[in-house]
C-alpha atoms as a PDB file:
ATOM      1  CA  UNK A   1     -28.074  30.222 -17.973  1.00  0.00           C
ATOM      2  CA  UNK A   2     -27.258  26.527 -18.613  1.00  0.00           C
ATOM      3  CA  UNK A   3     -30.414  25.296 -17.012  1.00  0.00           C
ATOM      4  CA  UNK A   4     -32.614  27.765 -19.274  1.00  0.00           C
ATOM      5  CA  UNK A   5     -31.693  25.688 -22.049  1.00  0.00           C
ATOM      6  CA  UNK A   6     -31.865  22.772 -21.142  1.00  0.00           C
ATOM      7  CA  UNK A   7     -35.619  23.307 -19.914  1.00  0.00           C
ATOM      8  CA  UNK A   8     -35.933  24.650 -23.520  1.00  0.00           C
ATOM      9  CA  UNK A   9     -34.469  22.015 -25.142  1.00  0.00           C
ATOM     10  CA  UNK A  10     -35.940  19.373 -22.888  1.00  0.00           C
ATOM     11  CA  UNK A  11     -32.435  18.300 -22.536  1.00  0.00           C
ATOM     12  CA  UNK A  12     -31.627  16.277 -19.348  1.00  0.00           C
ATOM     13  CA  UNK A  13     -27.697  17.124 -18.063  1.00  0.00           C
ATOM     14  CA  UNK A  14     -24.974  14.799 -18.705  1.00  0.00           C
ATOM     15  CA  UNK A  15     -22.716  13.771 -15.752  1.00  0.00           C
ATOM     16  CA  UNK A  16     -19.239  12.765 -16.406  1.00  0.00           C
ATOM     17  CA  UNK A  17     -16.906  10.762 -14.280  1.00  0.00           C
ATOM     18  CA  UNK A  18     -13.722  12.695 -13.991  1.00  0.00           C
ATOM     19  CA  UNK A  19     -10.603  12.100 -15.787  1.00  0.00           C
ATOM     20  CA  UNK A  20      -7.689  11.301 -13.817  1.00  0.00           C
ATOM     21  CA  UNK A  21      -5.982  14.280 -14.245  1.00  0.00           C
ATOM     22  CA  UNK A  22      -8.215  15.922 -12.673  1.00  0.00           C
ATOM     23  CA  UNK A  23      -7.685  14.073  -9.623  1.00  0.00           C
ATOM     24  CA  UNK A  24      -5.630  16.587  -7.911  1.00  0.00           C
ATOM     25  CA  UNK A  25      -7.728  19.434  -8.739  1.00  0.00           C
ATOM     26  CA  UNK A  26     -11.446  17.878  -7.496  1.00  0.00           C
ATOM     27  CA  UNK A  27     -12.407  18.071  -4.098  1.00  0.00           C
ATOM     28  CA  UNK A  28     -13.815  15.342  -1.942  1.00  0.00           C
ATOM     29  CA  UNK A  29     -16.269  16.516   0.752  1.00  0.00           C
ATOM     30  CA  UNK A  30     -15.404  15.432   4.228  1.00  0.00           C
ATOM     31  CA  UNK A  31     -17.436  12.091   3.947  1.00  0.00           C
ATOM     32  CA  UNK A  32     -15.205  10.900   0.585  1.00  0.00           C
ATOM     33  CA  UNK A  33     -12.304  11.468   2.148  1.00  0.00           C
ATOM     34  CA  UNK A  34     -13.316   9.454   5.499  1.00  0.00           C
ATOM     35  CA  UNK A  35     -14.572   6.771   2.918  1.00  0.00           C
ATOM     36  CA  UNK A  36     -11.259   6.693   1.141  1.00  0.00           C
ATOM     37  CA  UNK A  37      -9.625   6.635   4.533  1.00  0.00           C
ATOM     38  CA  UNK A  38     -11.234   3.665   5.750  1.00  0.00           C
ATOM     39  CA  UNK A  39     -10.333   1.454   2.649  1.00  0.00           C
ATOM     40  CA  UNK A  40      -6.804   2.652   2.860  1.00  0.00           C
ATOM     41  CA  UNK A  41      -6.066   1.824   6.734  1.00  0.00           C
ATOM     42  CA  UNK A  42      -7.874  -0.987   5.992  1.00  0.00           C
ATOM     43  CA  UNK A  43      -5.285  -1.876   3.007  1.00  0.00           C
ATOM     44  CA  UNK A  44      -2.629  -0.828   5.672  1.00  0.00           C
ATOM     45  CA  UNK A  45      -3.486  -2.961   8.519  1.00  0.00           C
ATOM     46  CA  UNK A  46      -3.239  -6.114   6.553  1.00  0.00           C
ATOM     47  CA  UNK A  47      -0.062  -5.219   4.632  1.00  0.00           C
ATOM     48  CA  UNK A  48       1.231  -4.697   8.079  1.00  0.00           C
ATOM     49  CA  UNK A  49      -0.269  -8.191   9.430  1.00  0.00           C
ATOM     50  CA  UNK A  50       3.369  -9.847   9.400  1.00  0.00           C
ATOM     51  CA  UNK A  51       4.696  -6.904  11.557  1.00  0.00           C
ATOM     52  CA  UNK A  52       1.665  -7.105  14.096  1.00  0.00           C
ATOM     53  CA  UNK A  53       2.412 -10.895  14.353  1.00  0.00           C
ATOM     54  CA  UNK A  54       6.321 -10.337  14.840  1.00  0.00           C
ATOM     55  CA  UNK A  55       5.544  -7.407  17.779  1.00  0.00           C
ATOM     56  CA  UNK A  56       3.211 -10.201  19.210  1.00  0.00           C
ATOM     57  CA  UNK A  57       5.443 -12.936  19.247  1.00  0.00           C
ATOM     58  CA  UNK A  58       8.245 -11.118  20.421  1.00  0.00           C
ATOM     59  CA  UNK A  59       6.697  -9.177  23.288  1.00  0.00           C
ATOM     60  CA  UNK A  60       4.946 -13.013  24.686  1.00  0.00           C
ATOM     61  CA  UNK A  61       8.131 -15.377  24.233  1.00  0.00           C
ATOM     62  CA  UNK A  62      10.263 -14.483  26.350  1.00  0.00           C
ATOM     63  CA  UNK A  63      12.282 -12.195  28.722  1.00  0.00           C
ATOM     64  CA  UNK A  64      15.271 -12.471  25.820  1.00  0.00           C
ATOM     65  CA  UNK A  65      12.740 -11.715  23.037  1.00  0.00           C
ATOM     66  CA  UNK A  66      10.779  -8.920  24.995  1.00  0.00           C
ATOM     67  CA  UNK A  67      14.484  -7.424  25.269  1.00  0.00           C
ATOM     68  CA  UNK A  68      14.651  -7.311  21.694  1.00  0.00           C
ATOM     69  CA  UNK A  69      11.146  -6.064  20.819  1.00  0.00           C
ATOM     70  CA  UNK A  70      11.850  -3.214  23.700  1.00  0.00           C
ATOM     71  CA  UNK A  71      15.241  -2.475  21.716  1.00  0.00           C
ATOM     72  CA  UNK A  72      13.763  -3.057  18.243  1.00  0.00           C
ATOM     73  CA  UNK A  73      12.631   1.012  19.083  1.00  0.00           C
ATOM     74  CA  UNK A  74      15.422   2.491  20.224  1.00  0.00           C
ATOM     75  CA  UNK A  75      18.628   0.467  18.420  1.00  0.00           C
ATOM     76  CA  UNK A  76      16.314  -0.428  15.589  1.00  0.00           C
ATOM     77  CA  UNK A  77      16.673  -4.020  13.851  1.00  0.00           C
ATOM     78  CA  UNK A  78      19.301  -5.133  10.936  1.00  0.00           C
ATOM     79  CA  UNK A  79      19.925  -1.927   8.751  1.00  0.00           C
ATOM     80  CA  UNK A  80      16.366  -1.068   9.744  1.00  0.00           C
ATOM     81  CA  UNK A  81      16.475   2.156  12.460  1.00  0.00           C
ATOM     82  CA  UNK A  82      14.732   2.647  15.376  1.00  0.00           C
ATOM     83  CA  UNK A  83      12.902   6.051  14.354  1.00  0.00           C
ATOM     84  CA  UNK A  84      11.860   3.137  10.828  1.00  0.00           C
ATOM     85  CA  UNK A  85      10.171   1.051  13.160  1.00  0.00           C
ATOM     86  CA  UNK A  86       8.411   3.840  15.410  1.00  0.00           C
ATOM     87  CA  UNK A  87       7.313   5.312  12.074  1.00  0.00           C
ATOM     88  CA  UNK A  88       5.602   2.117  11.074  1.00  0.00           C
ATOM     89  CA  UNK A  89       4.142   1.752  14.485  1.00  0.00           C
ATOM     90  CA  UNK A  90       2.686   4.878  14.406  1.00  0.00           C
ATOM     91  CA  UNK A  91       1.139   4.237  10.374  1.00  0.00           C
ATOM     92  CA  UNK A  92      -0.054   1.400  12.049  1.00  0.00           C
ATOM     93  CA  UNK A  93      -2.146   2.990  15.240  1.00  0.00           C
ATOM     94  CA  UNK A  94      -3.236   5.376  13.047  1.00  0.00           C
ATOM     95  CA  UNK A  95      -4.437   2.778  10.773  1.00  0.00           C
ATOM     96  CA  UNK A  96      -6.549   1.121  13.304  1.00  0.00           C
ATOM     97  CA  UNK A  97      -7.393   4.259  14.949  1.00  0.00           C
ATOM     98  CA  UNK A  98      -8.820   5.574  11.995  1.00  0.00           C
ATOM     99  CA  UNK A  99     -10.668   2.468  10.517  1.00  0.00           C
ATOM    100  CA  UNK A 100     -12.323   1.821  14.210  1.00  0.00           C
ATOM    101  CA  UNK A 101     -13.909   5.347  14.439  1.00  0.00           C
ATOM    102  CA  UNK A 102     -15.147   5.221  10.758  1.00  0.00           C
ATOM    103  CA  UNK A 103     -16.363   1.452  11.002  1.00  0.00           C
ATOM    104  CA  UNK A 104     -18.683   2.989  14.120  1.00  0.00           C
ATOM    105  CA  UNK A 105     -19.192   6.051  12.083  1.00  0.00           C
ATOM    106  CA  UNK A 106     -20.942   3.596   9.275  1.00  0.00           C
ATOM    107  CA  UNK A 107     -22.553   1.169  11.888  1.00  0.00           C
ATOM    108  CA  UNK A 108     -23.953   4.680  13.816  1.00  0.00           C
ATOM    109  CA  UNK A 109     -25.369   5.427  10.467  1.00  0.00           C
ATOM    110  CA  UNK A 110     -26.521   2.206   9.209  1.00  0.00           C
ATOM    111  CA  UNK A 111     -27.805   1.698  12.640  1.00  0.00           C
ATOM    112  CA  UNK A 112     -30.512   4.773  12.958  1.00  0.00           C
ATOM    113  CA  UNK A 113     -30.492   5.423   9.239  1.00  0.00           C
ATOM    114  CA  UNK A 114     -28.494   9.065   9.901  1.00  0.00           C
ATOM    115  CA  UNK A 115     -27.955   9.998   6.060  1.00  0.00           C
ATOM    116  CA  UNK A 116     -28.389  13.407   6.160  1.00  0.00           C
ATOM    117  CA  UNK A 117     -25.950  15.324   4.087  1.00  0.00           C
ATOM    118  CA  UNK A 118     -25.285  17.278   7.627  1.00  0.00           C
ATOM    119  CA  UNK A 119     -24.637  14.816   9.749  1.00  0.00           C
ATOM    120  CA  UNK A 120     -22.371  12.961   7.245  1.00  0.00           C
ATOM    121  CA  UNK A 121     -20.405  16.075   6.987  1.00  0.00           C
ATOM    122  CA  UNK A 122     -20.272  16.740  10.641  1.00  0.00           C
ATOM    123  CA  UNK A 123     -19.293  13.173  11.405  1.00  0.00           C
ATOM    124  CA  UNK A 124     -16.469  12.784   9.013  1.00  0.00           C
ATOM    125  CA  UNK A 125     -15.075  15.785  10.208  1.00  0.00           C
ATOM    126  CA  UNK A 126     -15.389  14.107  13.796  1.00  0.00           C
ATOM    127  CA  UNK A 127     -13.788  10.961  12.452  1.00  0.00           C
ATOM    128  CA  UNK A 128     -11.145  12.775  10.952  1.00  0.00           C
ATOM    129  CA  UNK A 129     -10.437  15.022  13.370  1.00  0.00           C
ATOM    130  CA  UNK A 130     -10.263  12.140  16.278  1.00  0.00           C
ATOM    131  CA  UNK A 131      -8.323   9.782  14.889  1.00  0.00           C
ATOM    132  CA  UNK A 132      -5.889  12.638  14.306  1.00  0.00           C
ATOM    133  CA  UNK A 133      -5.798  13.573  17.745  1.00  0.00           C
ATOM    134  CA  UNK A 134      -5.495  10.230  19.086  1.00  0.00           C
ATOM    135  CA  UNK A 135      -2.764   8.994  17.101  1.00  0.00           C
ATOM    136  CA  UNK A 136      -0.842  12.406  18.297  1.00  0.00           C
ATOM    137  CA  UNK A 137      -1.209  11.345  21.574  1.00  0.00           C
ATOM    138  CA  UNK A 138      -0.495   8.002  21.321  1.00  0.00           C
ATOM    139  CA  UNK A 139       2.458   9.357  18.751  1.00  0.00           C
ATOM    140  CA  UNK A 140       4.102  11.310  21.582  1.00  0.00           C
ATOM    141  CA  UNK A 141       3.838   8.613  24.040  1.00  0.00           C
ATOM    142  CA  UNK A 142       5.732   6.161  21.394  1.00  0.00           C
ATOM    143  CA  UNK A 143       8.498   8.681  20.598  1.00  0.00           C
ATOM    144  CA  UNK A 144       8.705   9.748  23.865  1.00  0.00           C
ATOM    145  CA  UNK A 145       7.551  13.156  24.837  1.00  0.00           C
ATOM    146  CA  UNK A 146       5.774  12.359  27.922  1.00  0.00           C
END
């Protein structure tokens, strides 16, 4: 009904940005979310830069400082616990997980010009959906399970 009148009117259709309370209510497709994603675990990855660096050093010193790193897990460091530092561990595969499958995801389609609306659907879901899976596997291998 709203496009009758606007073809007799002549009217062309205004597009609004949203408001930001409408935030929680609007829904992303796949491909939004992945893109939102990849800017986040990007953010993450370089907030966690210092903790990378001390995980490096400490795992290369030494025997004595590979004892702590290895302990750092399971007894935790200063008031920080060990189930803290797995948690952060984990934010952090999942970070790079996530921002290495959806960096290839963009070179794949800058690469062969894939912009379909399909096949940017079907690979965010793919994106999504793998990093998920990885960092549960790699979760359960930090915390343990196997």
């Amino acid at each position: 009904m709203a496009e009758n009148s606007m073809k007799k009117t002549g009217a062309r259709p205004v597009f609004r940005n949203i408001h930001v309370s409408q935030i929680v209510t609007y829904r992303l497709p796949a491909a939004g979310v992945v893109s939102i994603l990849h800017r986040v675990s990007g953010a993450l990855m370089f907030l966690l830069l210092p903790f990378v660096i001390w995980l490096f050093d400490n795992s290369l010193s030494s025997e004595i400082s590979y004892e702590r790193f290895t302990s750092a897990f399971g007894a935790g460091v200063g008031f920080l616990p060990g189930g803290f530092i797995k948690l952060v561990a984990l934010a952090l595969i999942w970070a790079f997980l996530h921002h290495l499958i959806a960096g290839l995801r963009h070179l794949w389609m800058d690469a062969t010009h894939a912009v379909t609306k399909e096949f940017s659907r079907s690979s965010a879901v793919v994106t999504l959906a793998a990093s998920v899976l990885l960092t549960l596997a790699l979760g359960a291998k930090l915390f343990g399970l196997f």
